[in-house]
ModelCIF file with pLDDT and N, C-alpha, C, O atoms, coordinates in Angstrom:
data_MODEL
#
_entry.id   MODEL 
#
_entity.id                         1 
_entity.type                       polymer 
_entity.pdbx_number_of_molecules   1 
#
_entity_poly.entity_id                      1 
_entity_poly.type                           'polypeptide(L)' 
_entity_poly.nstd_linkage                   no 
_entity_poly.nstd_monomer                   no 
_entity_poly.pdbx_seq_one_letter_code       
;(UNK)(UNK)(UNK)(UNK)(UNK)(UNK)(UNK)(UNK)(UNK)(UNK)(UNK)(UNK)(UNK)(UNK)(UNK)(UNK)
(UNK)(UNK)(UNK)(UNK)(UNK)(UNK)(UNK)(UNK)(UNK)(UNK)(UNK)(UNK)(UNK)(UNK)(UNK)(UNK)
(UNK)(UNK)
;
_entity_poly.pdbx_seq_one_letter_code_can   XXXXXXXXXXXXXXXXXXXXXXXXXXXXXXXXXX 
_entity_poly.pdbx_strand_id                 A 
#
loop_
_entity_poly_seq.entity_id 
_entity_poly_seq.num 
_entity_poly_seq.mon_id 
_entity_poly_seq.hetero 
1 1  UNK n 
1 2  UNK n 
1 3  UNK n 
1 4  UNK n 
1 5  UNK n 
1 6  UNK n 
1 7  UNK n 
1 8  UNK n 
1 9  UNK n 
1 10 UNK n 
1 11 UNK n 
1 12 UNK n 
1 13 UNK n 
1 14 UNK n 
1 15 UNK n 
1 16 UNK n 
1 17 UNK n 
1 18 UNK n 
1 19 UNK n 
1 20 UNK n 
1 21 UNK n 
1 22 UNK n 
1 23 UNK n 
1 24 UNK n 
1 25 UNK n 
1 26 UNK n 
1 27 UNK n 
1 28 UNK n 
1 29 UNK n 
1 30 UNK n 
1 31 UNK n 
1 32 UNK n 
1 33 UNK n 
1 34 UNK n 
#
_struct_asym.id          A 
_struct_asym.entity_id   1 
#
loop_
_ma_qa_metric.id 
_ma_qa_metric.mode 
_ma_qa_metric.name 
_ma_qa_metric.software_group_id 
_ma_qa_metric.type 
1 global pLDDT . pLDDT 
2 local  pLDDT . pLDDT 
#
_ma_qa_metric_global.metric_id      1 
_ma_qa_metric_global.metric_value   95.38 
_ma_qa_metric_global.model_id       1 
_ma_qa_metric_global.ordinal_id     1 
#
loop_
_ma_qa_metric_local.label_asym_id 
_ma_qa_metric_local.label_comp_id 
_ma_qa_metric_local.label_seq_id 
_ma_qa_metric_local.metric_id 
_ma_qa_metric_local.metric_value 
_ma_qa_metric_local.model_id 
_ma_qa_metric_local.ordinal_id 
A UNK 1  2 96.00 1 1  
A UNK 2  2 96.00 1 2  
A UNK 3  2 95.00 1 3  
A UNK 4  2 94.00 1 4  
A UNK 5  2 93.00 1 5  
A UNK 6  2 94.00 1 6  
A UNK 7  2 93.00 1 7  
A UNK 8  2 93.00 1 8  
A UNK 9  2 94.00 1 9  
A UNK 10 2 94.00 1 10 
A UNK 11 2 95.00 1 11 
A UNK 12 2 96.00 1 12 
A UNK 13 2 97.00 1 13 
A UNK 14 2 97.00 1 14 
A UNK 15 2 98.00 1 15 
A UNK 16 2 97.00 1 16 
A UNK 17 2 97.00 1 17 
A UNK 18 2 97.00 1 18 
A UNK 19 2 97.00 1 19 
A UNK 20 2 97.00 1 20 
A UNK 21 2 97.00 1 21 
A UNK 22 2 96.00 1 22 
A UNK 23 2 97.00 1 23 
A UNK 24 2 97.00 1 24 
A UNK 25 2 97.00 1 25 
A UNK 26 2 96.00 1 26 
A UNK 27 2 96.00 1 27 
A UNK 28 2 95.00 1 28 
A UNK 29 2 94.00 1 29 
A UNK 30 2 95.00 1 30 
A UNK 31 2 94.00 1 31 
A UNK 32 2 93.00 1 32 
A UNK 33 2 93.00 1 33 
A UNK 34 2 93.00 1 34 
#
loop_
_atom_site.group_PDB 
_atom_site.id 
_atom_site.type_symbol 
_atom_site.label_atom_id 
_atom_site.label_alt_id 
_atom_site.label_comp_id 
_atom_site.label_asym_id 
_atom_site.label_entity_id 
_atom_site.label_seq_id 
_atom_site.pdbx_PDB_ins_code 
_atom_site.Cartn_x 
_atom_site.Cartn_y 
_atom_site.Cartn_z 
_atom_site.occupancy 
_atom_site.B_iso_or_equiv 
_atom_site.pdbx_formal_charge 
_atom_site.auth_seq_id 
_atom_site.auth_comp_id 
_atom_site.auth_asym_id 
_atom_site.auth_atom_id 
_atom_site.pdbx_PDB_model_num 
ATOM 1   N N  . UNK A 1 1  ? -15.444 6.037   1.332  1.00 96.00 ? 1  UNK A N  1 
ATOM 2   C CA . UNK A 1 1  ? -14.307 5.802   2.216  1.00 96.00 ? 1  UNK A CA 1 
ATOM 3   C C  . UNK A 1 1  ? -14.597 4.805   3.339  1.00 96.00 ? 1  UNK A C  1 
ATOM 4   O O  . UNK A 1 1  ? -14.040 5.080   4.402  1.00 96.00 ? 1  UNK A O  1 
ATOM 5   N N  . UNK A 1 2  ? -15.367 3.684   3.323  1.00 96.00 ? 2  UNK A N  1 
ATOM 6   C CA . UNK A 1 2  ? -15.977 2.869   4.178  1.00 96.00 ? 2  UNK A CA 1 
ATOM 7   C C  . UNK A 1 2  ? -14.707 2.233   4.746  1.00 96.00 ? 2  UNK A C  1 
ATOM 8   O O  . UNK A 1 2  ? -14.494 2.311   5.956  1.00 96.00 ? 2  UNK A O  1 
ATOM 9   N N  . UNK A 1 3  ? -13.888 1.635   3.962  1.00 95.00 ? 3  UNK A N  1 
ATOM 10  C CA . UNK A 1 3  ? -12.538 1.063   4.439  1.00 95.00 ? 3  UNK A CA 1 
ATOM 11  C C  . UNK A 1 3  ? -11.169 2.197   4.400  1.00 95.00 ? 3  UNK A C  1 
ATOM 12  O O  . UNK A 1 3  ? -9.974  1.935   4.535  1.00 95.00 ? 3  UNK A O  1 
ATOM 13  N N  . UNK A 1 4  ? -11.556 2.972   4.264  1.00 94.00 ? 4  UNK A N  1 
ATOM 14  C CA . UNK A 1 4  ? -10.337 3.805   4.081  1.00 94.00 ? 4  UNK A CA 1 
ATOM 15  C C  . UNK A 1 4  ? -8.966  4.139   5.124  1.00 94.00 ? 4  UNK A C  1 
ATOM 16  O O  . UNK A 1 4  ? -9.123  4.498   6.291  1.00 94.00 ? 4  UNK A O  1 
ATOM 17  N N  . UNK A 1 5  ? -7.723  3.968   4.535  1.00 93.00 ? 5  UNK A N  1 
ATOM 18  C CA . UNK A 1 5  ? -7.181  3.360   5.649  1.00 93.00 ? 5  UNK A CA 1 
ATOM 19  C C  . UNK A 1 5  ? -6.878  2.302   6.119  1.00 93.00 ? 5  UNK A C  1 
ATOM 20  O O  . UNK A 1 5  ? -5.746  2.196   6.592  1.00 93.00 ? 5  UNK A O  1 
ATOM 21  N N  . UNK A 1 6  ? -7.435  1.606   6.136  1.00 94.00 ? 6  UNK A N  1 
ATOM 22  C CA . UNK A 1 6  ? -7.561  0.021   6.447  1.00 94.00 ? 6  UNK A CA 1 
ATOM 23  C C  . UNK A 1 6  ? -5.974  -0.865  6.349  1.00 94.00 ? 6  UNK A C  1 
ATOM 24  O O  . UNK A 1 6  ? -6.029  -2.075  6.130  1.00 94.00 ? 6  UNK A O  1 
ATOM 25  N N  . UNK A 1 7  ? -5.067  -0.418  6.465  1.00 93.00 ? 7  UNK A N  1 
ATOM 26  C CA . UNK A 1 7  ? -3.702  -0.690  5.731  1.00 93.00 ? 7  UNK A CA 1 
ATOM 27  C C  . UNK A 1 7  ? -3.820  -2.229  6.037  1.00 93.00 ? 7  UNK A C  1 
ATOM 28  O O  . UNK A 1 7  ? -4.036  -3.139  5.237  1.00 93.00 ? 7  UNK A O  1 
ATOM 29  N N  . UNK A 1 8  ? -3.637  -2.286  7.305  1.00 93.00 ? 8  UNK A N  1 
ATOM 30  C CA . UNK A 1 8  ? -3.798  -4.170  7.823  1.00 93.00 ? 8  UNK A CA 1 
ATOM 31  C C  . UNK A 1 8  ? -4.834  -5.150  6.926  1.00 93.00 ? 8  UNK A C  1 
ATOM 32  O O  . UNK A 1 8  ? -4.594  -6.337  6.706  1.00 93.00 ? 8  UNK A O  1 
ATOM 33  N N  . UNK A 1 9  ? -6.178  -4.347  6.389  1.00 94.00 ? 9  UNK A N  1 
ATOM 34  C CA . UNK A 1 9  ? -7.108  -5.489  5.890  1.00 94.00 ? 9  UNK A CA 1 
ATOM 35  C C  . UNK A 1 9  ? -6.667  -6.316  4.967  1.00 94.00 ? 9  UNK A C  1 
ATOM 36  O O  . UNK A 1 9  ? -6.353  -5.930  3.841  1.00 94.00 ? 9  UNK A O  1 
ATOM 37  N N  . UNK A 1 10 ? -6.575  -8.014  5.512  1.00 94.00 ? 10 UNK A N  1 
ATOM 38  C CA . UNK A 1 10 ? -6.622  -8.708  4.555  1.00 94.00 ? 10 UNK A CA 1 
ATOM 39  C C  . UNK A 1 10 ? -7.291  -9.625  4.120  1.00 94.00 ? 10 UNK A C  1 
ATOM 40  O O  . UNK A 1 10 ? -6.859  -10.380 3.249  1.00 94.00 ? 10 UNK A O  1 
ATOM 41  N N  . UNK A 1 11 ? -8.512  -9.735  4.662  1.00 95.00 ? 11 UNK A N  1 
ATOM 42  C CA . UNK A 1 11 ? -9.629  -10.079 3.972  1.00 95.00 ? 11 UNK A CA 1 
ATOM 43  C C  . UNK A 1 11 ? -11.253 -9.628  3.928  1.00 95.00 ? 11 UNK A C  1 
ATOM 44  O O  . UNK A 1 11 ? -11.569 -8.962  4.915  1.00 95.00 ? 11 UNK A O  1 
ATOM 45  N N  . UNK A 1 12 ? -12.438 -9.890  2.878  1.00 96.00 ? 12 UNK A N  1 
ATOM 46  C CA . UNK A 1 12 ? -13.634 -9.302  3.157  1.00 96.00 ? 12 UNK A CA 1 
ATOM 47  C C  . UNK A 1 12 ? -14.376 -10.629 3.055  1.00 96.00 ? 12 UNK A C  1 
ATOM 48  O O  . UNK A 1 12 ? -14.445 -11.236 1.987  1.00 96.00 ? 12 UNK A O  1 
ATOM 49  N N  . UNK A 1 13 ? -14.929 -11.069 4.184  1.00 97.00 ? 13 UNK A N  1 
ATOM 50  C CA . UNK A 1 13 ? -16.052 -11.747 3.885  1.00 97.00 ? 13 UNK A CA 1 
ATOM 51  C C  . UNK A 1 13 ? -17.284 -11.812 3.685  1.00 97.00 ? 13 UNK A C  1 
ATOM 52  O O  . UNK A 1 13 ? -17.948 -11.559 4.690  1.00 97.00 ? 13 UNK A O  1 
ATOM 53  N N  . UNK A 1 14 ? -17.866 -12.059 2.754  1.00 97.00 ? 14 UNK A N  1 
ATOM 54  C CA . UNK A 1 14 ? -19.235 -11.677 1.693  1.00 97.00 ? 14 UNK A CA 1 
ATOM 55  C C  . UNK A 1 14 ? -19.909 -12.951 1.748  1.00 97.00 ? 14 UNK A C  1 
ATOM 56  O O  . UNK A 1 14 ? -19.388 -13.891 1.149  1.00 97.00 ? 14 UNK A O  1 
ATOM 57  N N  . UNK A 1 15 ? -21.078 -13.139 2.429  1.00 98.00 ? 15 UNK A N  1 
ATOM 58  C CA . UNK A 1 15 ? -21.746 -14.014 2.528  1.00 98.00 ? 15 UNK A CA 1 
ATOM 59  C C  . UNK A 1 15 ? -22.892 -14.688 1.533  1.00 98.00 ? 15 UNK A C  1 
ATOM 60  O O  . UNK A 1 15 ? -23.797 -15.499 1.726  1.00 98.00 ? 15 UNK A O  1 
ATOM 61  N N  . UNK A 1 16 ? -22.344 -13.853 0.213  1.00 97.00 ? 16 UNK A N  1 
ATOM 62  C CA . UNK A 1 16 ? -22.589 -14.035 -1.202 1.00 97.00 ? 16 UNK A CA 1 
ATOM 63  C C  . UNK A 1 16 ? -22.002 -14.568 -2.391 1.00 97.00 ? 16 UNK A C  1 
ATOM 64  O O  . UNK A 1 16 ? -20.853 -15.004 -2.317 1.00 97.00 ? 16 UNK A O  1 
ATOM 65  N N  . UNK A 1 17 ? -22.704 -14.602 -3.626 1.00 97.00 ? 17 UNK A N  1 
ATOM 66  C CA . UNK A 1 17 ? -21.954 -15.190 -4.771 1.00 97.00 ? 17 UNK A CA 1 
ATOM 67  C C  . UNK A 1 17 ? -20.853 -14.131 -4.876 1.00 97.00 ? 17 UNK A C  1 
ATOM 68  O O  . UNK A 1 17 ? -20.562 -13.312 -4.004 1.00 97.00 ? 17 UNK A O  1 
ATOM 69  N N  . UNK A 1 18 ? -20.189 -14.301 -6.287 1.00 97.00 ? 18 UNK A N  1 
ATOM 70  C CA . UNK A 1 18 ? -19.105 -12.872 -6.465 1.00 97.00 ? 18 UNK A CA 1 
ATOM 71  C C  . UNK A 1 18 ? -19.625 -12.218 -7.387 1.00 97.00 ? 18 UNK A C  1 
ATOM 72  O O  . UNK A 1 18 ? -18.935 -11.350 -7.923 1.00 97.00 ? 18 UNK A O  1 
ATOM 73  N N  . UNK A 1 19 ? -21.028 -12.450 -7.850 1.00 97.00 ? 19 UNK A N  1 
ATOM 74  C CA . UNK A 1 19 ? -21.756 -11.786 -8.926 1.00 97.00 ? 19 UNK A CA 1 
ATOM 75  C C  . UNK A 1 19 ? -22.646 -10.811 -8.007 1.00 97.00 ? 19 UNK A C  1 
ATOM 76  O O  . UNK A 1 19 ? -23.244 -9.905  -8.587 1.00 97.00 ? 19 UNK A O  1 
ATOM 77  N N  . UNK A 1 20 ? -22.769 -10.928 -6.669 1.00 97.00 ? 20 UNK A N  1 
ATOM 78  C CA . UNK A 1 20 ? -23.928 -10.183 -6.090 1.00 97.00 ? 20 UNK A CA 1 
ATOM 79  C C  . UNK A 1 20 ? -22.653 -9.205  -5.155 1.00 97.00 ? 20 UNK A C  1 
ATOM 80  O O  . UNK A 1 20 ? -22.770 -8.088  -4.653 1.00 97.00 ? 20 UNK A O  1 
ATOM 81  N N  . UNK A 1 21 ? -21.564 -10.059 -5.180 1.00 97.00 ? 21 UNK A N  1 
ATOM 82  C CA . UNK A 1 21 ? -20.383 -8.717  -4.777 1.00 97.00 ? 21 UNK A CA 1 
ATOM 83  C C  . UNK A 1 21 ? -20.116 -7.683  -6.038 1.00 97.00 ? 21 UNK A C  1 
ATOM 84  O O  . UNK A 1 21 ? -19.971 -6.498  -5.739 1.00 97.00 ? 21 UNK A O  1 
ATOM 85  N N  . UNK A 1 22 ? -20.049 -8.026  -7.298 1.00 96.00 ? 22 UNK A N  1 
ATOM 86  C CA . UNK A 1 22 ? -19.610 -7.006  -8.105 1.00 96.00 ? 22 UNK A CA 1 
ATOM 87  C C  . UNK A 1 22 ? -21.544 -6.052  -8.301 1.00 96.00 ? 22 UNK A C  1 
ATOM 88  O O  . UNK A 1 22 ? -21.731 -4.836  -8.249 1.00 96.00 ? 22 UNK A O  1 
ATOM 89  N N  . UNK A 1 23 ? -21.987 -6.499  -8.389 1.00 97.00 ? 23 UNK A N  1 
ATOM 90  C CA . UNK A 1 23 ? -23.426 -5.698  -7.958 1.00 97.00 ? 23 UNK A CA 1 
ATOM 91  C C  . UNK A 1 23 ? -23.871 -4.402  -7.126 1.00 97.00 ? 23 UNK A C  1 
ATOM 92  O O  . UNK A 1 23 ? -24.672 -3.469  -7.173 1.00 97.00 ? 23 UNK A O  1 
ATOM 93  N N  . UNK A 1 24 ? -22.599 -5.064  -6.143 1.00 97.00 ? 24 UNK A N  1 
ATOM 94  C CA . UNK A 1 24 ? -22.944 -3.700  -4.809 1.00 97.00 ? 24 UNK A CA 1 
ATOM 95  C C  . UNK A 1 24 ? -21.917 -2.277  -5.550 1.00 97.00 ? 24 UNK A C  1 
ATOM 96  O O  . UNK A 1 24 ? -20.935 -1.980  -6.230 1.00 97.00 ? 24 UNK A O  1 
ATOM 97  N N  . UNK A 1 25 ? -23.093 -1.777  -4.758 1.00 97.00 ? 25 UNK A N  1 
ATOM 98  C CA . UNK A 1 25 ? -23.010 -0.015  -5.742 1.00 97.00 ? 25 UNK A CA 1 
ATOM 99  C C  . UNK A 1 25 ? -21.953 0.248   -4.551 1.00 97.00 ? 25 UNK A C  1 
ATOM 100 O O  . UNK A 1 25 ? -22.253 0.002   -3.383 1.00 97.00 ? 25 UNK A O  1 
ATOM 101 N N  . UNK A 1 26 ? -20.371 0.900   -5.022 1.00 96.00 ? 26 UNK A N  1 
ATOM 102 C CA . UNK A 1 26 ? -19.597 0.563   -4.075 1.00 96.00 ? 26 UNK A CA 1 
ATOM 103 C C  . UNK A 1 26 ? -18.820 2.655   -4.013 1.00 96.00 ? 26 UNK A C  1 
ATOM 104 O O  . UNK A 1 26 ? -18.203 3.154   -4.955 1.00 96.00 ? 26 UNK A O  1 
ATOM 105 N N  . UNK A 1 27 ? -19.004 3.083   -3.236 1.00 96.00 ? 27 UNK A N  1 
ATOM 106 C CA . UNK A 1 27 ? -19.079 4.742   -3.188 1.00 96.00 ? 27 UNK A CA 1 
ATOM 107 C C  . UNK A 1 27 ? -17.489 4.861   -3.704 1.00 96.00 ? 27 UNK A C  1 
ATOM 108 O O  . UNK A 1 27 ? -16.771 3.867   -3.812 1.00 96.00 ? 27 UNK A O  1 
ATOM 109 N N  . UNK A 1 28 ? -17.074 6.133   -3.986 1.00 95.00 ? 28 UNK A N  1 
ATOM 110 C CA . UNK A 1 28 ? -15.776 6.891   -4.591 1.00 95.00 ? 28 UNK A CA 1 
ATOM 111 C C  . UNK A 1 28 ? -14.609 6.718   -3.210 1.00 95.00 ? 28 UNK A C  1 
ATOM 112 O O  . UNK A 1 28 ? -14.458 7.409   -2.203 1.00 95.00 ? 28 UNK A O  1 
ATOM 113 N N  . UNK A 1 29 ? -14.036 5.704   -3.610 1.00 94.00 ? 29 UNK A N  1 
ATOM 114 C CA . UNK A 1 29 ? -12.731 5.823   -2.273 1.00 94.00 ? 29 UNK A CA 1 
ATOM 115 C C  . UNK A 1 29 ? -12.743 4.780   -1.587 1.00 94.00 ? 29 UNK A C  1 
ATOM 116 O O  . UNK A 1 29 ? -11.808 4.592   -0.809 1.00 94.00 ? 29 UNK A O  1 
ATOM 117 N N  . UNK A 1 30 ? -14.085 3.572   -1.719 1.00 95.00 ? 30 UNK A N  1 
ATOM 118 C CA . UNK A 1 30 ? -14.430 3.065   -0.531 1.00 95.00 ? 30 UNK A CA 1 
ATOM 119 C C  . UNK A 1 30 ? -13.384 2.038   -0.038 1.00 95.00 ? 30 UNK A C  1 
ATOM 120 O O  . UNK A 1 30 ? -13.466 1.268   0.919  1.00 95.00 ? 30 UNK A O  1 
ATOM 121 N N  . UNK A 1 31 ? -12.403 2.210   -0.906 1.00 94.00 ? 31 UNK A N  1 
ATOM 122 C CA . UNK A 1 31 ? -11.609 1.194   -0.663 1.00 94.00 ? 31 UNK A CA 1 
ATOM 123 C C  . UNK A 1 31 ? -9.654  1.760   -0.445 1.00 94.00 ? 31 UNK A C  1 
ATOM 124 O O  . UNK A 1 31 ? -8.658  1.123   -0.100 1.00 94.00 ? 31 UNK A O  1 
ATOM 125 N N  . UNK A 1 32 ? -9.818  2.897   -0.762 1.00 93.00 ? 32 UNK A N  1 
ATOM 126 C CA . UNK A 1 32 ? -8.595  3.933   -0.388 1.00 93.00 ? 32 UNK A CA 1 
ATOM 127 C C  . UNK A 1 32 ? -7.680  3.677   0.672  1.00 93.00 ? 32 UNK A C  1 
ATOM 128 O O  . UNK A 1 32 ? -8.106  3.444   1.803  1.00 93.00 ? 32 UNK A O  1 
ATOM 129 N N  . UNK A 1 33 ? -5.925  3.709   0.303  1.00 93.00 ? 33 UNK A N  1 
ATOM 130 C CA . UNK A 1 33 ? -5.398  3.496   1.254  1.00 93.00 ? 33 UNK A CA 1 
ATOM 131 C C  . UNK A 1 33 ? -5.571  2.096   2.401  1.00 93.00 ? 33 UNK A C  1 
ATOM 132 O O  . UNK A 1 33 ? -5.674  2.151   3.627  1.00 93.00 ? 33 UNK A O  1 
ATOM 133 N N  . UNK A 1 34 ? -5.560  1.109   1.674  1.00 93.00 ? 34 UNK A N  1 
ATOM 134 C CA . UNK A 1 34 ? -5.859  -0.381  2.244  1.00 93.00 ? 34 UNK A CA 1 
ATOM 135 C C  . UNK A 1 34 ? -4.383  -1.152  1.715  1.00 93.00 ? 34 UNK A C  1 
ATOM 136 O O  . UNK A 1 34 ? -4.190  -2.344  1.952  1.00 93.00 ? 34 UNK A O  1 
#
């Protein structure tokens, strides 16, 4: 639930490729309610 909630977020900036973003071990929810 790291972002959870988040209704306003509209963007993530990742100071990475998008291969080392789909990589990250990303927890149950972490993105819920955005």
């Amino acid at each position: 639930q790291a972002f959870y909630g988040c209704s306003s977020l509209t963007s993530i900036t990742f100071n990475g490729t998008m291969a080392l973003w789909n990589a990250i071990v990303k927890g149950n929810y972490w993105n819920s309610n955005t």
